[in-house]
PDB file of N, CA and C in Angstrom:
ATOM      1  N   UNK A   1     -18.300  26.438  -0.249  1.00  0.00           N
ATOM      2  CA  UNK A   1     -17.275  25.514   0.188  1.00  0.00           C
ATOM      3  C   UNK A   1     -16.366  25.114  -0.969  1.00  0.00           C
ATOM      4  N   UNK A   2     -16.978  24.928  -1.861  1.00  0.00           N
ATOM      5  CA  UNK A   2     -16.277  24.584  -3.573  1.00  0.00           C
ATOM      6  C   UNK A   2     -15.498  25.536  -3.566  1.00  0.00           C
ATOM      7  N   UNK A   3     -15.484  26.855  -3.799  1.00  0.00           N
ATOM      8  CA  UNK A   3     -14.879  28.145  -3.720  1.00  0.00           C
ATOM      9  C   UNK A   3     -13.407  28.106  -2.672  1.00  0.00           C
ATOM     10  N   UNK A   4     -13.420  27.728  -1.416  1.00  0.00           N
ATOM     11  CA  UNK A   4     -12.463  26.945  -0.960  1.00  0.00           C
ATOM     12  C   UNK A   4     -11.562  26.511  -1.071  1.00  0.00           C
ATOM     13  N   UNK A   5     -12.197  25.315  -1.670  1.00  0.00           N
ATOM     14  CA  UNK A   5     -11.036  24.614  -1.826  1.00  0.00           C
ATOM     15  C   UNK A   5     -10.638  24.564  -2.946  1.00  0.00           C
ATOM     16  N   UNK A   6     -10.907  25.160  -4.523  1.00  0.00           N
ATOM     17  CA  UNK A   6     -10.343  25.717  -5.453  1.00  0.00           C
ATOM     18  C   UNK A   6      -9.313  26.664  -5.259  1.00  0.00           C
ATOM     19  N   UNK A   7      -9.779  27.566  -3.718  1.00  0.00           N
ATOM     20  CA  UNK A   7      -8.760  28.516  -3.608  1.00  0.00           C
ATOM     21  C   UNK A   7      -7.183  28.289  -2.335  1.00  0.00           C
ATOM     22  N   UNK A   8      -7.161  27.046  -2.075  1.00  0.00           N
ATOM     23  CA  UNK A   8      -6.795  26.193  -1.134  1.00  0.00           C
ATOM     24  C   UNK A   8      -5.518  25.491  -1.758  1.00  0.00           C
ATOM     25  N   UNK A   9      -6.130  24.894  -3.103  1.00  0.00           N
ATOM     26  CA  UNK A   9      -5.556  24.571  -4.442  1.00  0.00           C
ATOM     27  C   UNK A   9      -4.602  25.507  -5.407  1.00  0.00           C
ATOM     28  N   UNK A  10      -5.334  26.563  -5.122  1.00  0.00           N
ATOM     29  CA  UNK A  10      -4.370  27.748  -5.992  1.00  0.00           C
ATOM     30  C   UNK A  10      -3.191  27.865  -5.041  1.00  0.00           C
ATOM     31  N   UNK A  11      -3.471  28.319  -3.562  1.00  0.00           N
ATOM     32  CA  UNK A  11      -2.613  28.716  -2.928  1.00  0.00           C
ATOM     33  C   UNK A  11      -0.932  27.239  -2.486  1.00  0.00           C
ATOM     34  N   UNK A  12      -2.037  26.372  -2.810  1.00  0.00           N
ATOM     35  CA  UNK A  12      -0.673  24.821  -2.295  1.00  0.00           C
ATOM     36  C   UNK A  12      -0.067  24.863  -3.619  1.00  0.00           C
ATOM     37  N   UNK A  13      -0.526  24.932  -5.096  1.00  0.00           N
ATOM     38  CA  UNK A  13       0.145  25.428  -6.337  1.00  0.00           C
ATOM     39  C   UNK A  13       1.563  26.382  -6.189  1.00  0.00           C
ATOM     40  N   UNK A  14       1.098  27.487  -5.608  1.00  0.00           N
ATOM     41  CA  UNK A  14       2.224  28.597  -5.596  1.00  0.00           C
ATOM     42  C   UNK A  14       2.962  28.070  -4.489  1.00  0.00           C
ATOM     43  N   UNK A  15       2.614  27.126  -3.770  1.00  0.00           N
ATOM     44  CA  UNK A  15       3.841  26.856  -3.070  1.00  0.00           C
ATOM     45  C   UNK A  15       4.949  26.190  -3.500  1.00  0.00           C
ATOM     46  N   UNK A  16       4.342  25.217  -4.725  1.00  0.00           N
ATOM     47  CA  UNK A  16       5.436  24.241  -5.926  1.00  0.00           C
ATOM     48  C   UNK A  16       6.133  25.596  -6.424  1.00  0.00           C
ATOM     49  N   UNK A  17       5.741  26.708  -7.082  1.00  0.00           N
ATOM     50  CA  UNK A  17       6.652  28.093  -7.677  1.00  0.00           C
ATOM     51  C   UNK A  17       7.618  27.879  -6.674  1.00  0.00           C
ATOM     52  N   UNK A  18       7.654  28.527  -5.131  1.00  0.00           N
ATOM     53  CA  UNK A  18       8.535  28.561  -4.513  1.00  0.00           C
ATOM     54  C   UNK A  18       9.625  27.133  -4.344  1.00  0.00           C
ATOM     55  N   UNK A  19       8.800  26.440  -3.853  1.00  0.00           N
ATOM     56  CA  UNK A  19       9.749  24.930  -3.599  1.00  0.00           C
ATOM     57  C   UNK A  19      10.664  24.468  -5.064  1.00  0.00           C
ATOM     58  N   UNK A  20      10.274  25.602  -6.421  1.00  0.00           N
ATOM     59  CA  UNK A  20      10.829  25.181  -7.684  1.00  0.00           C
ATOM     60  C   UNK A  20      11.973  25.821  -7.473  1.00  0.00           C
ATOM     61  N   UNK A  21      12.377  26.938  -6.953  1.00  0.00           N
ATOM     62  CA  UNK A  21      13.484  27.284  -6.923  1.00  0.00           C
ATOM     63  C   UNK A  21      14.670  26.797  -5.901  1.00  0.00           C
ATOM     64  N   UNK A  22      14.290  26.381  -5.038  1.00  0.00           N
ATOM     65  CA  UNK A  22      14.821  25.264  -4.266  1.00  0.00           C
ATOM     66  C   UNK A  22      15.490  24.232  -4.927  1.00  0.00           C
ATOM     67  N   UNK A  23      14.895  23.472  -6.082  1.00  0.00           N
ATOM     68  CA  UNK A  23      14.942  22.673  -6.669  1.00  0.00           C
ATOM     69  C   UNK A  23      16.294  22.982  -8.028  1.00  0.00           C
ATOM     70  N   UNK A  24      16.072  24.047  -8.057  1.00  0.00           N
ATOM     71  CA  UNK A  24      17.153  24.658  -8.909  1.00  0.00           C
ATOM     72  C   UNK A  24      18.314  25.108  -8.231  1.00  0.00           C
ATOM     73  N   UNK A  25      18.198  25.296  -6.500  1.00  0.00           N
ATOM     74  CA  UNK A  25      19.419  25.534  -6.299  1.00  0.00           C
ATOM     75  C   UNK A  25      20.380  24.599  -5.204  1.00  0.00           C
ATOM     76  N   UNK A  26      19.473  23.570  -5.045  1.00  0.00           N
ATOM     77  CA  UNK A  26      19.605  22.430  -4.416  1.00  0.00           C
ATOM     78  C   UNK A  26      21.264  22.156  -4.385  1.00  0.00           C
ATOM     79  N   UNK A  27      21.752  22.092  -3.498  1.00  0.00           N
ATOM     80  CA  UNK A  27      23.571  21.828  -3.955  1.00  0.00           C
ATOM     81  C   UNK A  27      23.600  20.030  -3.537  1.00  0.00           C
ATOM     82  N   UNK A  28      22.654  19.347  -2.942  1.00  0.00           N
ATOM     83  CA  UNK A  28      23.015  17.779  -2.731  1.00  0.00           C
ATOM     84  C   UNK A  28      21.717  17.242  -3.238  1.00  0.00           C
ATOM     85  N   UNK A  29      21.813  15.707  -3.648  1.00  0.00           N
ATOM     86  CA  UNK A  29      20.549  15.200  -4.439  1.00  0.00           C
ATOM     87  C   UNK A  29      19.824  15.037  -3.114  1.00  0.00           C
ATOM     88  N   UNK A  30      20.304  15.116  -2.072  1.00  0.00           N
ATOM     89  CA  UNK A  30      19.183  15.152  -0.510  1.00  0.00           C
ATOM     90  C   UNK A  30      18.145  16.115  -0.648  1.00  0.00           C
ATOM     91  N   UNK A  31      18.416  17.192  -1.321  1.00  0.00           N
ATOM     92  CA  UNK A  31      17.654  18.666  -1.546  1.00  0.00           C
ATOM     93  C   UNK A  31      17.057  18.572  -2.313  1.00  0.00           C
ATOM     94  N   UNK A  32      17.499  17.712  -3.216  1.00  0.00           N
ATOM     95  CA  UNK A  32      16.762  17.487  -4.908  1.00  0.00           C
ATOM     96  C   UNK A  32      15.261  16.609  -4.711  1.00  0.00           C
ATOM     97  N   UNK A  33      15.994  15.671  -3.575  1.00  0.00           N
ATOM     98  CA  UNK A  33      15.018  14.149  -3.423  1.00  0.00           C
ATOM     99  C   UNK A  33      13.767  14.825  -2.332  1.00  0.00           C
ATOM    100  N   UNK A  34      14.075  15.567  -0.848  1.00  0.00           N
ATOM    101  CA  UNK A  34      13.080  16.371  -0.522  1.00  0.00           C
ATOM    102  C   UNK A  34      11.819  17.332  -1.068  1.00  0.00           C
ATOM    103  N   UNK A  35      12.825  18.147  -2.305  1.00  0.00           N
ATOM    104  CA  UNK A  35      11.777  18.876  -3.024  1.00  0.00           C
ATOM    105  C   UNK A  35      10.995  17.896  -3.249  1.00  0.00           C
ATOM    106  N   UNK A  36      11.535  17.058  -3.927  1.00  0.00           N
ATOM    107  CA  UNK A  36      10.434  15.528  -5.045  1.00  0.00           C
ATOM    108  C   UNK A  36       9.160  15.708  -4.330  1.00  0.00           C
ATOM    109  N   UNK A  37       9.908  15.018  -3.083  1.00  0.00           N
ATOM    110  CA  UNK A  37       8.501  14.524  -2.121  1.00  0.00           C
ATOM    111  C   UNK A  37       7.539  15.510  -1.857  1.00  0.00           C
ATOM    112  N   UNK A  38       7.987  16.625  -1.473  1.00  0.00           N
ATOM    113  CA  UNK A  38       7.437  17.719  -1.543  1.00  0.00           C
ATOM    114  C   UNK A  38       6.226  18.558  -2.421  1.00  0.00           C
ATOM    115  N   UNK A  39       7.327  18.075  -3.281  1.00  0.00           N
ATOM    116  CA  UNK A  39       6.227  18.064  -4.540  1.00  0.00           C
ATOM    117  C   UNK A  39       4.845  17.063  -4.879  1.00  0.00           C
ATOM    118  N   UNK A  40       5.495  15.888  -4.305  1.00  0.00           N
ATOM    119  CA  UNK A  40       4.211  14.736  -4.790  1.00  0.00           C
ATOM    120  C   UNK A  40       3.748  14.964  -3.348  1.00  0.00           C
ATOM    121  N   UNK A  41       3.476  14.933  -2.314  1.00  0.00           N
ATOM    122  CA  UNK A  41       2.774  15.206  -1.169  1.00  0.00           C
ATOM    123  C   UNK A  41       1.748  16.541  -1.721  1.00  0.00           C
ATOM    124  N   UNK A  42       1.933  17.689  -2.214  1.00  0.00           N
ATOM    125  CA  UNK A  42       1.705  18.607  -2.552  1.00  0.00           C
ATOM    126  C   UNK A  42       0.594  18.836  -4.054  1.00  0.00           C
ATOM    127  N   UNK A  43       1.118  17.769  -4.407  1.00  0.00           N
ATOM    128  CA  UNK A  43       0.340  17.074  -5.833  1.00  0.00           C
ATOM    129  C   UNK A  43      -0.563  16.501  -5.410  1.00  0.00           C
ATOM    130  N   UNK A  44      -0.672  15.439  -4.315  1.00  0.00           N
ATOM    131  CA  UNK A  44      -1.545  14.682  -3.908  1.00  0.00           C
ATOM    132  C   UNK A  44      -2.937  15.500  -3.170  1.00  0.00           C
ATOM    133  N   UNK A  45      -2.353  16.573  -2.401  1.00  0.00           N
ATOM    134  CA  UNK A  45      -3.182  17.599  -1.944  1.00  0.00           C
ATOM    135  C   UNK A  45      -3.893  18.096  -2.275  1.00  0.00           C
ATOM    136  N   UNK A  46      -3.202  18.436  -3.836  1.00  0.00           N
ATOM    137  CA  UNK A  46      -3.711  19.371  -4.873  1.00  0.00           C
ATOM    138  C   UNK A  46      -4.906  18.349  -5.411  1.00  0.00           C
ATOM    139  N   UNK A  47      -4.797  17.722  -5.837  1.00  0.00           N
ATOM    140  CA  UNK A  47      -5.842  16.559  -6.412  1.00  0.00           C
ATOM    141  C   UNK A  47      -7.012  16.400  -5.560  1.00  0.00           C
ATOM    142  N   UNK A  48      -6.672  16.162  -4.049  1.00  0.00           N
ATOM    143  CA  UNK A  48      -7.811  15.679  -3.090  1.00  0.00           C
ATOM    144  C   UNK A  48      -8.906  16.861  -2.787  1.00  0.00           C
ATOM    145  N   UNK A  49      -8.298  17.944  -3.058  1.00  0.00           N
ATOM    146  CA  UNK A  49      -9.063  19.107  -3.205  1.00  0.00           C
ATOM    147  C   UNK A  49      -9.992  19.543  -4.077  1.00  0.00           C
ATOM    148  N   UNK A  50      -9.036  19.090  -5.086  1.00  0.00           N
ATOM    149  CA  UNK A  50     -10.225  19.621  -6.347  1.00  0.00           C
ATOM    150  C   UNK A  50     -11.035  18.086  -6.649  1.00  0.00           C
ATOM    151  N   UNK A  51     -10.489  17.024  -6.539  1.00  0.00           N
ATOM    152  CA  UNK A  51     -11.780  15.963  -6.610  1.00  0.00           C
ATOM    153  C   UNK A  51     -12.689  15.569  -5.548  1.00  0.00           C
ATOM    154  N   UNK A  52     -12.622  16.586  -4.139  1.00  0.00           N
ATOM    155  CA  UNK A  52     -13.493  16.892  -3.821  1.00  0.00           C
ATOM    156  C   UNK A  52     -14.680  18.067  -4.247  1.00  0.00           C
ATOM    157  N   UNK A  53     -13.767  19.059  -4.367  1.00  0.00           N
ATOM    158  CA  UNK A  53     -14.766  20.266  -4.986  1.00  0.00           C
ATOM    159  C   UNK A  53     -15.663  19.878  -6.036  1.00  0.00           C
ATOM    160  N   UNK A  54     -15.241  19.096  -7.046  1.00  0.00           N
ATOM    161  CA  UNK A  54     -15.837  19.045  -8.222  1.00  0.00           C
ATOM    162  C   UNK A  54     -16.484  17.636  -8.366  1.00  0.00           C
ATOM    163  N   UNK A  55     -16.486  17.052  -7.245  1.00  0.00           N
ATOM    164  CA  UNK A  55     -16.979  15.700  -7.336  1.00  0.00           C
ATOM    165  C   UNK A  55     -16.390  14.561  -8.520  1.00  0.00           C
ATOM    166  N   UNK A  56     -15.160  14.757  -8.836  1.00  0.00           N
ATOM    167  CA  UNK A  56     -14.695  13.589  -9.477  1.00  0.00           C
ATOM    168  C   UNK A  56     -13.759  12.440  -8.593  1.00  0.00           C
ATOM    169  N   UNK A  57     -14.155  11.492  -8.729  1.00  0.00           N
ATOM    170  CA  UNK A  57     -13.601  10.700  -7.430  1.00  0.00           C
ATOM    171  C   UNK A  57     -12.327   9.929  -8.101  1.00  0.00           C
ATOM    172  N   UNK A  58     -11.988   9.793 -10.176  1.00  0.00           N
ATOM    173  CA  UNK A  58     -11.123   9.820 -11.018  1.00  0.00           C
ATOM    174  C   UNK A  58     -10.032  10.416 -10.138  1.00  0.00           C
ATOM    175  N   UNK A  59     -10.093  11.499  -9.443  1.00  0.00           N
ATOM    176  CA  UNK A  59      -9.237  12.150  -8.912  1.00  0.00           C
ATOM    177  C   UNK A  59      -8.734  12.075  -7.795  1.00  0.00           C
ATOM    178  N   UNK A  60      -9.016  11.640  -6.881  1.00  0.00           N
ATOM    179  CA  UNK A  60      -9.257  10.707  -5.458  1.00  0.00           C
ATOM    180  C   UNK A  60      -8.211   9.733  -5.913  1.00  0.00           C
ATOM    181  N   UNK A  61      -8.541   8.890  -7.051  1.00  0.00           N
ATOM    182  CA  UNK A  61      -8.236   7.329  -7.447  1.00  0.00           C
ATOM    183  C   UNK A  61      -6.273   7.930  -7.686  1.00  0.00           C
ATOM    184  N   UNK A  62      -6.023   9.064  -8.405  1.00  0.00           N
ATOM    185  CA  UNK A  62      -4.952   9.493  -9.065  1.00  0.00           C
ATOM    186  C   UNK A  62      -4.228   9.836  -7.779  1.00  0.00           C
ATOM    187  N   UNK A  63      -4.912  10.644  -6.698  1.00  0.00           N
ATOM    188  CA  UNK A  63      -4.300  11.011  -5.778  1.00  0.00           C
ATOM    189  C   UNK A  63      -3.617   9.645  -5.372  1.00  0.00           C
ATOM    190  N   UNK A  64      -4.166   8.913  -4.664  1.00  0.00           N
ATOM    191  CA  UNK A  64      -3.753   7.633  -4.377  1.00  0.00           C
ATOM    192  C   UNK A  64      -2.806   6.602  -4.787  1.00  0.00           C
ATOM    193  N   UNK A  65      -2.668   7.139  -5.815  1.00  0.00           N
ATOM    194  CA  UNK A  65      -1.520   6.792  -7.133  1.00  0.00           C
ATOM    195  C   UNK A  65      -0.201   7.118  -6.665  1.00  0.00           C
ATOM    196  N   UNK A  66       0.063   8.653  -6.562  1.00  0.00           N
ATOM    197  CA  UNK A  66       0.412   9.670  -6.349  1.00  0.00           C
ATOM    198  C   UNK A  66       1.370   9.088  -4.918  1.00  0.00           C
ATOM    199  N   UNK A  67       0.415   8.653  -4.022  1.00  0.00           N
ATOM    200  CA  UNK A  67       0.787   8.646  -2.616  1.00  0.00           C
ATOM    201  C   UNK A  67       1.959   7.147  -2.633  1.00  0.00           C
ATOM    202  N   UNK A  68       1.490   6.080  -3.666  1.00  0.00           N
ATOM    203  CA  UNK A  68       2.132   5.151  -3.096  1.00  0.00           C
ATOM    204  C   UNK A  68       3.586   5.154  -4.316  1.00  0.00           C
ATOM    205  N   UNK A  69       2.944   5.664  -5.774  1.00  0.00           N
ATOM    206  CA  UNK A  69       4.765   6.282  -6.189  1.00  0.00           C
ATOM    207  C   UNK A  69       6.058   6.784  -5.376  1.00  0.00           C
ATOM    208  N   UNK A  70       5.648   8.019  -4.705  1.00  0.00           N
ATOM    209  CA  UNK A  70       6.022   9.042  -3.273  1.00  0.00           C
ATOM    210  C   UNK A  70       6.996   7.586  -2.642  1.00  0.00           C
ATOM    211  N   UNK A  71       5.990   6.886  -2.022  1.00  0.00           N
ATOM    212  CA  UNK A  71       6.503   6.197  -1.171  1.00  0.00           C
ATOM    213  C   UNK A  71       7.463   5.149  -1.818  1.00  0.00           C
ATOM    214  N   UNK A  72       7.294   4.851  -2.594  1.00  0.00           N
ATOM    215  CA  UNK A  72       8.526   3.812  -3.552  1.00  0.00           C
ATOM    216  C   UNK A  72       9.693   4.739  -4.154  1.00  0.00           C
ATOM    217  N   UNK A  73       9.650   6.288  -4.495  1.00  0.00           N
ATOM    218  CA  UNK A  73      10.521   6.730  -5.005  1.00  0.00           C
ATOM    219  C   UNK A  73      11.523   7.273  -3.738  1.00  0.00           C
ATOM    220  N   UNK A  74      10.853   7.158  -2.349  1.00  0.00           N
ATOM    221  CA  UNK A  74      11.639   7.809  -1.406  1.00  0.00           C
ATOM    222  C   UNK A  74      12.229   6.338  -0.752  1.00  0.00           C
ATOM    223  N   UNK A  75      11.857   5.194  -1.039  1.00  0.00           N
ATOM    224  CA  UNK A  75      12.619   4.467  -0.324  1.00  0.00           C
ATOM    225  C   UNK A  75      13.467   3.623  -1.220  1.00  0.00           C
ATOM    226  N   UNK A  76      13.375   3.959  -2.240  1.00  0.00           N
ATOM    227  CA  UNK A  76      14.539   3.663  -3.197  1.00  0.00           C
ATOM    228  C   UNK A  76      15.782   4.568  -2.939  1.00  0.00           C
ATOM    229  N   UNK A  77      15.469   6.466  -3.206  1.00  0.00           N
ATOM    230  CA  UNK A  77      16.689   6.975  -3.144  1.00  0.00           C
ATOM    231  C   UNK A  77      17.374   6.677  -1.620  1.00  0.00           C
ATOM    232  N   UNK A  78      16.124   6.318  -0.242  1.00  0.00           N
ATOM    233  CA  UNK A  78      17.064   5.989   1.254  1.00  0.00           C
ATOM    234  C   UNK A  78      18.131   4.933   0.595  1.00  0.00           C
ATOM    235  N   UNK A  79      17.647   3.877   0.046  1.00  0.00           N
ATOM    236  CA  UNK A  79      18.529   2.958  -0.171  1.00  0.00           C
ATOM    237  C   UNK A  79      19.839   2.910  -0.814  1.00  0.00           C
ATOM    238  N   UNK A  80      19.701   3.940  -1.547  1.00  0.00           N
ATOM    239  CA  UNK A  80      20.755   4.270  -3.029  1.00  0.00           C
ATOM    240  C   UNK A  80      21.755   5.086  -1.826  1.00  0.00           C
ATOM    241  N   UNK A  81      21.232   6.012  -1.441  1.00  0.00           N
ATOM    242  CA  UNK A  81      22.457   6.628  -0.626  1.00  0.00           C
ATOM    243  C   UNK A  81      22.869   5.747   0.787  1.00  0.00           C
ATOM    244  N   UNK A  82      22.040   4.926   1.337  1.00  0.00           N
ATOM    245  CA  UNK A  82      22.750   4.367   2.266  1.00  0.00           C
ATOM    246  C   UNK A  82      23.559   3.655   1.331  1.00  0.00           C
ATOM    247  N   UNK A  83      23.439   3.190   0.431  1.00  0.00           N
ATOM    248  CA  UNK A  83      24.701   2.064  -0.013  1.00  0.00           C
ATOM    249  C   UNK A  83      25.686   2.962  -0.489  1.00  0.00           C
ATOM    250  N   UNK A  84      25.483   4.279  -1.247  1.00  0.00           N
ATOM    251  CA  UNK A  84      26.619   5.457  -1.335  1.00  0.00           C
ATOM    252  C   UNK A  84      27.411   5.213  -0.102  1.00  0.00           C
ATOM    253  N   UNK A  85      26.855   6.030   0.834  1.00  0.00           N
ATOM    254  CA  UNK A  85      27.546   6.427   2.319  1.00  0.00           C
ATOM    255  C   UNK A  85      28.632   5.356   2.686  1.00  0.00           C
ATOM    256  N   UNK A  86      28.300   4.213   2.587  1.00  0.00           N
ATOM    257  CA  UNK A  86      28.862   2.710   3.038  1.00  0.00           C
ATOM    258  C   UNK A  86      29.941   2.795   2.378  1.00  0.00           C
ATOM    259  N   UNK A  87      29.856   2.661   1.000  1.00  0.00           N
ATOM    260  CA  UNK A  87      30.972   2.727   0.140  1.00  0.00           C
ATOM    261  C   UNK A  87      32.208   4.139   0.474  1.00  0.00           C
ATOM    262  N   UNK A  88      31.700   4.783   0.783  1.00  0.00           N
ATOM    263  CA  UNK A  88      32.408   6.028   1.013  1.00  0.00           C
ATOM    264  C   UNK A  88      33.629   5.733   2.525  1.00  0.00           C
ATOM    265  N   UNK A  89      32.602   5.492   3.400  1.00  0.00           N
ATOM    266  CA  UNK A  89      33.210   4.690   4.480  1.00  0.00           C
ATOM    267  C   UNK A  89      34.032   3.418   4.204  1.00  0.00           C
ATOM    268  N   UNK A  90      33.599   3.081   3.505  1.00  0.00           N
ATOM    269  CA  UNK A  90      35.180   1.547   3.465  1.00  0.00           C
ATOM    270  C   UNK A  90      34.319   0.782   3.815  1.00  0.00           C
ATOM    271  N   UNK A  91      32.929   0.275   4.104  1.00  0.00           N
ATOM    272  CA  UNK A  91      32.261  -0.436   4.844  1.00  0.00           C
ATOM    273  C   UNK A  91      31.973  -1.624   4.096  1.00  0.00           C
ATOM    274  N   UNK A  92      32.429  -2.823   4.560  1.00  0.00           N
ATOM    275  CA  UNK A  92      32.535  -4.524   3.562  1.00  0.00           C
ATOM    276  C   UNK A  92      30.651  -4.468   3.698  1.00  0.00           C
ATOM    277  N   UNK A  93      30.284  -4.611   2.784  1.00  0.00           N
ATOM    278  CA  UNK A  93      28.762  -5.552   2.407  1.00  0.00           C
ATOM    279  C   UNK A  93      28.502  -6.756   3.006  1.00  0.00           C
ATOM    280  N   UNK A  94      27.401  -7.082   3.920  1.00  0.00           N
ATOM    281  CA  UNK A  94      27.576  -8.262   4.746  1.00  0.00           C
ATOM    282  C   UNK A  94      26.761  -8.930   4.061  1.00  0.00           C
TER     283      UNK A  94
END
């Protein structure tokens, strides 16, 4: 079962290779900010796997880390571009 999910781990890895080039050819920071998440969802995965396999629960603790960064860095950039968009529109600040 260890065997698994080491190899579970390798394979969600090579999926960051691919999603890296994405990241390089991203033409809006919408593309840029998706990869992110992508990436830390993917990170988080990566972690829960192997601190299961190997019994370090250090790793569990990091994942978890992981999950609630994710969630503060994605609702910062919603915010940053809704207030972009607004401005773009002419839209008065209430």
């Amino acid at each position: 079962m260890d065997d698994l999910l080491v190899w579970l781990a390798a394979v969600l890895l090579a999926n960051l290779l691919v999603a890296l080039r994405r990241v390089m050819r991203g033409p809006t920071d919408a593309d840029r900010m998706l990869t992110a998440l992508l990436f830390g969802s993917t990170g988080v995965a990566v972690l829960l796997l192997l601190g299961e396999a190997q019994a370090i629960p250090a790793l569990i603790d990091a994942a978890l880390a992981f999950v609630l960064l994710a969630a503060i860095a994605a609702a910062a950039f919603a915010q940053r571009a809704w207030r972009e968009d607004g401005e773009r529109r002419g839209d008065q600040p209430r």
